[in-house]
N, C-alpha and C. Protein backbone atom coordinates (compact mmCIF):
# COMPACT_ATOMS: atom_id res chain seq x y z
N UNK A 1 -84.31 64.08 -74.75
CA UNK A 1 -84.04 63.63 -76.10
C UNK A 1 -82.89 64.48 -76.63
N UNK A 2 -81.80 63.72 -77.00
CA UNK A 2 -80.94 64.36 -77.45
C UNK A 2 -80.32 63.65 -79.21
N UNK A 3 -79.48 64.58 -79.86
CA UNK A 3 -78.72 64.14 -81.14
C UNK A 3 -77.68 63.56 -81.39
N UNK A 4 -77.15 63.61 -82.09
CA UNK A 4 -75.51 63.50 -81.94
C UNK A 4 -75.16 64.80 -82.13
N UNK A 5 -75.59 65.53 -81.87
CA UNK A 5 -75.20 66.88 -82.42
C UNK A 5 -74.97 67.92 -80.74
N UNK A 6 -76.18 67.04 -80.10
CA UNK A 6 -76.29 67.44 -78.68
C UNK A 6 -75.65 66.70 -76.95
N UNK A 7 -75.54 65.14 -77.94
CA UNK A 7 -75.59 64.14 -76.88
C UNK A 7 -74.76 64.34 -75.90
N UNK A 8 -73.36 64.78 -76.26
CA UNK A 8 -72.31 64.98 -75.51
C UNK A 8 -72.44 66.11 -74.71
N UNK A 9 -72.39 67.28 -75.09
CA UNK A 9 -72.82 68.44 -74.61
C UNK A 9 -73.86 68.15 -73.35
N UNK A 10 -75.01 67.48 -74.00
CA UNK A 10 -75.99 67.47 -72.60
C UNK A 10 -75.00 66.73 -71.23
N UNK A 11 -74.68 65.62 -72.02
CA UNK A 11 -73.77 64.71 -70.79
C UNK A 11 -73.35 65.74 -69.83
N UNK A 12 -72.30 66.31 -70.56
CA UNK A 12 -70.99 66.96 -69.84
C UNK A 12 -71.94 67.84 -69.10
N UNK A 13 -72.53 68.38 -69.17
CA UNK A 13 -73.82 69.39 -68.88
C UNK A 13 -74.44 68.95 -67.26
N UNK A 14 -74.95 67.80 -67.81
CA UNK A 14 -75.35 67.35 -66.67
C UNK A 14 -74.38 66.67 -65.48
N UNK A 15 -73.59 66.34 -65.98
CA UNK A 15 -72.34 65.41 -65.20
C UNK A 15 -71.78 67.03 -64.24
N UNK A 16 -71.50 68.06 -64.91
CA UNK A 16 -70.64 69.04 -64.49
C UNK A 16 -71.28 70.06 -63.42
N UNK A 17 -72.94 69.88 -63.38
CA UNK A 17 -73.54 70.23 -62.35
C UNK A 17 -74.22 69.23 -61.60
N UNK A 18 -73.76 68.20 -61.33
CA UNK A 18 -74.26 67.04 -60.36
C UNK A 18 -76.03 67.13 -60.73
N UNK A 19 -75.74 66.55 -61.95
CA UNK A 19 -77.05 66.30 -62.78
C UNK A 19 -78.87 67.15 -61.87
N UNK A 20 -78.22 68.31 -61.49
CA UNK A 20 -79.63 69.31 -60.52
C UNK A 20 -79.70 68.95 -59.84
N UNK A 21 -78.91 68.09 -58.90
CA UNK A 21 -79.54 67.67 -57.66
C UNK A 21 -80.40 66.32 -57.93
N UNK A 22 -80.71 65.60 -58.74
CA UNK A 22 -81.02 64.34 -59.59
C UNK A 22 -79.88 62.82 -58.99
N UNK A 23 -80.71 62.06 -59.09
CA UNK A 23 -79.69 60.89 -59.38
C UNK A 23 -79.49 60.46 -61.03
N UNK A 24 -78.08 60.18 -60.83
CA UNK A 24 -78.12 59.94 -62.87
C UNK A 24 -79.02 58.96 -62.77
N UNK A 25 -79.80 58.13 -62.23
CA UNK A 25 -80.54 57.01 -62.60
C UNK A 25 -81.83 57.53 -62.91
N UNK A 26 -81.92 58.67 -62.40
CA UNK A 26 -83.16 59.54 -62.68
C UNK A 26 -83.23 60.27 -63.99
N UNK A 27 -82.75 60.29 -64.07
CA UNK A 27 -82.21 61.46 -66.15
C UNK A 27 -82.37 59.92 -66.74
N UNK A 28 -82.74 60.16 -68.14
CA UNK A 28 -83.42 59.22 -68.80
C UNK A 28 -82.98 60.01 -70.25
N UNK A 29 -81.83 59.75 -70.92
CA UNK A 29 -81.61 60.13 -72.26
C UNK A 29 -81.94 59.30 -73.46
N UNK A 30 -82.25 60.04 -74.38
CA UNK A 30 -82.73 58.98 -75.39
C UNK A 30 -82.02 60.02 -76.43
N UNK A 31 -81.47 59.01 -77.53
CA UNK A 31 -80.77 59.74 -78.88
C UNK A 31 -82.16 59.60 -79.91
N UNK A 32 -82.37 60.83 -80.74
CA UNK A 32 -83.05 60.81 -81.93
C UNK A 32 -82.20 60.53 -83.19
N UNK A 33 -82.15 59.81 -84.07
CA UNK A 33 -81.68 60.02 -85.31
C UNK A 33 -81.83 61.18 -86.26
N UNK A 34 -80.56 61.45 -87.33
CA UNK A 34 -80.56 62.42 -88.13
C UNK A 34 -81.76 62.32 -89.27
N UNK A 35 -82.06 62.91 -90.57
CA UNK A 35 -83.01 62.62 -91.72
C UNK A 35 -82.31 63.78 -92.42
N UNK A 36 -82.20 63.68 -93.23
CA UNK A 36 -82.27 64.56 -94.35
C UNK A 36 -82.45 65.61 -94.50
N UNK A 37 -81.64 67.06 -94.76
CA UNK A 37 -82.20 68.26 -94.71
C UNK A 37 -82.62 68.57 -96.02
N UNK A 38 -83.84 69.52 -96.39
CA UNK A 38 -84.42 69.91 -97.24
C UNK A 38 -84.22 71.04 -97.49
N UNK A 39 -83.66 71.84 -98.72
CA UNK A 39 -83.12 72.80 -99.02
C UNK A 39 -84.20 74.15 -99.32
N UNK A 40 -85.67 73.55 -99.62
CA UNK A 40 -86.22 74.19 -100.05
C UNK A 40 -87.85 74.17 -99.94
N UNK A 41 -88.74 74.84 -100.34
CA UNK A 41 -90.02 74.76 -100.21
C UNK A 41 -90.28 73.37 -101.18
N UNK A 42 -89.13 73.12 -102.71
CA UNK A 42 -89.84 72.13 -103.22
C UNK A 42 -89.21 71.08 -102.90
N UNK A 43 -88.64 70.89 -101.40
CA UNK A 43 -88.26 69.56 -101.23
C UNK A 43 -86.70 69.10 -101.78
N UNK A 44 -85.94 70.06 -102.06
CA UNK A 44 -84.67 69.20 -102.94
C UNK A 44 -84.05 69.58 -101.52
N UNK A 45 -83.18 68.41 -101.67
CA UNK A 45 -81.66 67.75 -101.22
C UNK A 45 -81.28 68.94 -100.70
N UNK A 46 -80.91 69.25 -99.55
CA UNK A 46 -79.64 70.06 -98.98
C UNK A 46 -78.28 69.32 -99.03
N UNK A 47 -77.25 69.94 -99.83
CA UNK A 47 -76.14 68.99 -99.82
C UNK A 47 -75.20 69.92 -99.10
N UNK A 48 -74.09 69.26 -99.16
CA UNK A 48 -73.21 69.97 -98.28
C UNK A 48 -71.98 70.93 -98.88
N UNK A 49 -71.66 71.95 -98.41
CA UNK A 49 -71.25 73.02 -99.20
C UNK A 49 -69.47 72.79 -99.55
N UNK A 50 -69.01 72.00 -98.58
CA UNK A 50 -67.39 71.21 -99.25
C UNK A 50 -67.33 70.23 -100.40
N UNK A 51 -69.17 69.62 -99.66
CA UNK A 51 -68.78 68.21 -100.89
C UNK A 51 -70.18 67.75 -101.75
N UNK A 52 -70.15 68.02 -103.14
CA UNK A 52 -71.94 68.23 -103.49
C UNK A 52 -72.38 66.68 -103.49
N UNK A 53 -71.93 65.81 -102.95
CA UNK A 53 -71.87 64.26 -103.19
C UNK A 53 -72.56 64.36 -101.64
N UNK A 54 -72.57 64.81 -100.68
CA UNK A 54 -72.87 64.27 -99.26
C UNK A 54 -74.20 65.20 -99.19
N UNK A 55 -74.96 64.65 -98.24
CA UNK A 55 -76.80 65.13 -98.10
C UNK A 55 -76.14 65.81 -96.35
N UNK A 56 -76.75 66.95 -96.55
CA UNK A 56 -76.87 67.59 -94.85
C UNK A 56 -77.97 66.26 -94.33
N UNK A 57 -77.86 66.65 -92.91
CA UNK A 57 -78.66 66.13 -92.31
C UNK A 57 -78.85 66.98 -90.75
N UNK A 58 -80.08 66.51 -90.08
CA UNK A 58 -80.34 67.43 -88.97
C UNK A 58 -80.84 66.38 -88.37
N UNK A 59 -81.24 66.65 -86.55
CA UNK A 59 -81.88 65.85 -86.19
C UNK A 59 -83.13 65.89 -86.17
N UNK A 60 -84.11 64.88 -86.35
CA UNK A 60 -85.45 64.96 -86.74
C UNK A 60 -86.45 65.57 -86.48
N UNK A 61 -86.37 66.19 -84.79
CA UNK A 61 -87.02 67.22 -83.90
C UNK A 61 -88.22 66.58 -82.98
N UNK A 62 -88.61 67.43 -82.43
CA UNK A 62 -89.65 67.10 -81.25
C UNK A 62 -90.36 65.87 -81.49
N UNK A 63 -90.80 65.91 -82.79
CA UNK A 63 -91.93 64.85 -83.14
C UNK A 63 -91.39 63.36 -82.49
N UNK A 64 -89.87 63.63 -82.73
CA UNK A 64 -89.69 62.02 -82.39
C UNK A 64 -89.64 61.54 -80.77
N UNK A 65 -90.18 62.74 -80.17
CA UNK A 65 -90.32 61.79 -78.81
C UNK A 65 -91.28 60.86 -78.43
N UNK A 66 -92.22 60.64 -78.92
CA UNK A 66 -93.15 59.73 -78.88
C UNK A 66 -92.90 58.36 -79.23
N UNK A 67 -92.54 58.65 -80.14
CA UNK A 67 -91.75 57.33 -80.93
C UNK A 67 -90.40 56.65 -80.45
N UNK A 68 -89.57 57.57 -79.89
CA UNK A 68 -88.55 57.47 -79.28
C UNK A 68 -88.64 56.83 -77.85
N UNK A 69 -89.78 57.23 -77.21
CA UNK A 69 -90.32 56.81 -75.94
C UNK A 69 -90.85 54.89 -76.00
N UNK A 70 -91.24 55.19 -76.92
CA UNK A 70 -91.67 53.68 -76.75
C UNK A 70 -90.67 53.15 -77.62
N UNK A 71 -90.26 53.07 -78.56
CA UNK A 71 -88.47 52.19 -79.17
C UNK A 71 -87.28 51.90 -78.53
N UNK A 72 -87.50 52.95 -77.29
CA UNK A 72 -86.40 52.48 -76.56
C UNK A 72 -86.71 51.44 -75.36
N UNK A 73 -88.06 51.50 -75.20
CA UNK A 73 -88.49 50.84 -73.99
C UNK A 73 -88.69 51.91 -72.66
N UNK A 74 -88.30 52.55 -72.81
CA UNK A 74 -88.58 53.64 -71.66
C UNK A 74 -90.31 53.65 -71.29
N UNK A 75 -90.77 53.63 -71.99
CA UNK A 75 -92.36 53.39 -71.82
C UNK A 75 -92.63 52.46 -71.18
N UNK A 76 -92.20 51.16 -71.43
CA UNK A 76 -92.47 49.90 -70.77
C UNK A 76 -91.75 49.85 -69.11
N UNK A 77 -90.35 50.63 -69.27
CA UNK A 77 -90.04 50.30 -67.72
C UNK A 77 -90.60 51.50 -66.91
N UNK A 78 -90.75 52.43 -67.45
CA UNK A 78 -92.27 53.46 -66.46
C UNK A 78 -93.18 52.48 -65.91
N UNK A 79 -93.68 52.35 -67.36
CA UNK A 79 -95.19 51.26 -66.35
C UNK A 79 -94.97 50.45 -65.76
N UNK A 80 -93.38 49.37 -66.24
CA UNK A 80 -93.66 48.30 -64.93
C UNK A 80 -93.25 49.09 -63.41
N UNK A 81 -92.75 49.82 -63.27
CA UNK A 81 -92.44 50.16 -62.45
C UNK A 81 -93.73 50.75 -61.68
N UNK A 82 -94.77 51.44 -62.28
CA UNK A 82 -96.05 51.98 -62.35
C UNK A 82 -96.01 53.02 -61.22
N UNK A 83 -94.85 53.70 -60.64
CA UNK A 83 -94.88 54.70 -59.94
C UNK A 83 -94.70 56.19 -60.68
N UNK A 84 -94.82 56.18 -62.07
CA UNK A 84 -94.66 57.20 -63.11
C UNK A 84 -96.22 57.68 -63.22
N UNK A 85 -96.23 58.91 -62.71
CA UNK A 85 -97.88 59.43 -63.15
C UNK A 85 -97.63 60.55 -64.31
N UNK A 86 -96.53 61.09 -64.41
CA UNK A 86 -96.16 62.43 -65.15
C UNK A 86 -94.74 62.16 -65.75
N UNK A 87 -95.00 62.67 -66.91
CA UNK A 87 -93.27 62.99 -67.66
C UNK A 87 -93.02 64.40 -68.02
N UNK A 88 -91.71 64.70 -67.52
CA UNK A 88 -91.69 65.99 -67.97
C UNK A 88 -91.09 66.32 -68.81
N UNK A 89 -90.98 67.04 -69.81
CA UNK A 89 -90.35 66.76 -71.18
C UNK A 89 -89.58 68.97 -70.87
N UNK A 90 -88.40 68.90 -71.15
CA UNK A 90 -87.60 70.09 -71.51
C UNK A 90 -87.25 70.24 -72.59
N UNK A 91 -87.77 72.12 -73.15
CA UNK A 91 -87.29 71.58 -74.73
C UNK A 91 -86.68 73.59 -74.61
């Protein structure tokens, strides 16, 4: 699971060491979306420090792999494939 913050980076990452000894068909990336950063314990707006009109944002974090797993379909072509007993998740 990667961001836009990460996506590229992982690529080049993986591309630049012949993805571990992996086939790229084997690496399975999925992008999370950004949300809103929160500035504070009571919840206000993190805005951004050039422009007080624009909201920071971050990527959403771990939680969204679950969700991410099955929205993309990655869930569904595991099982049809049904030779998936384990996922291994790197964080």
């Amino acid at each position: 699971m990667t961001s836009d913050d990460t996506n590229a980076l992982t690529i080049k990452l993986l591309e630049s060491n012949s993805y571990f000894g992996m086939e790229p068909s084997q690496v399975k990336i999925i992008k999370q979306k950004k949300v809103a950063c929160l500035a504070d314990n009571d919840a206000r707006l993190a805005l951004d420090p050039n422009d007080k009109y624009k909201i920071q944002t971050k990527p959403h974090g771990h939680g969204d792999v679950h969700s991410l797993l099955y929205s993309s379909g990655l869930l569904e072509q595991w099982y049809a494939c049904w030779l998936r007993n384990w996922v291994y998740s790197f964080r």
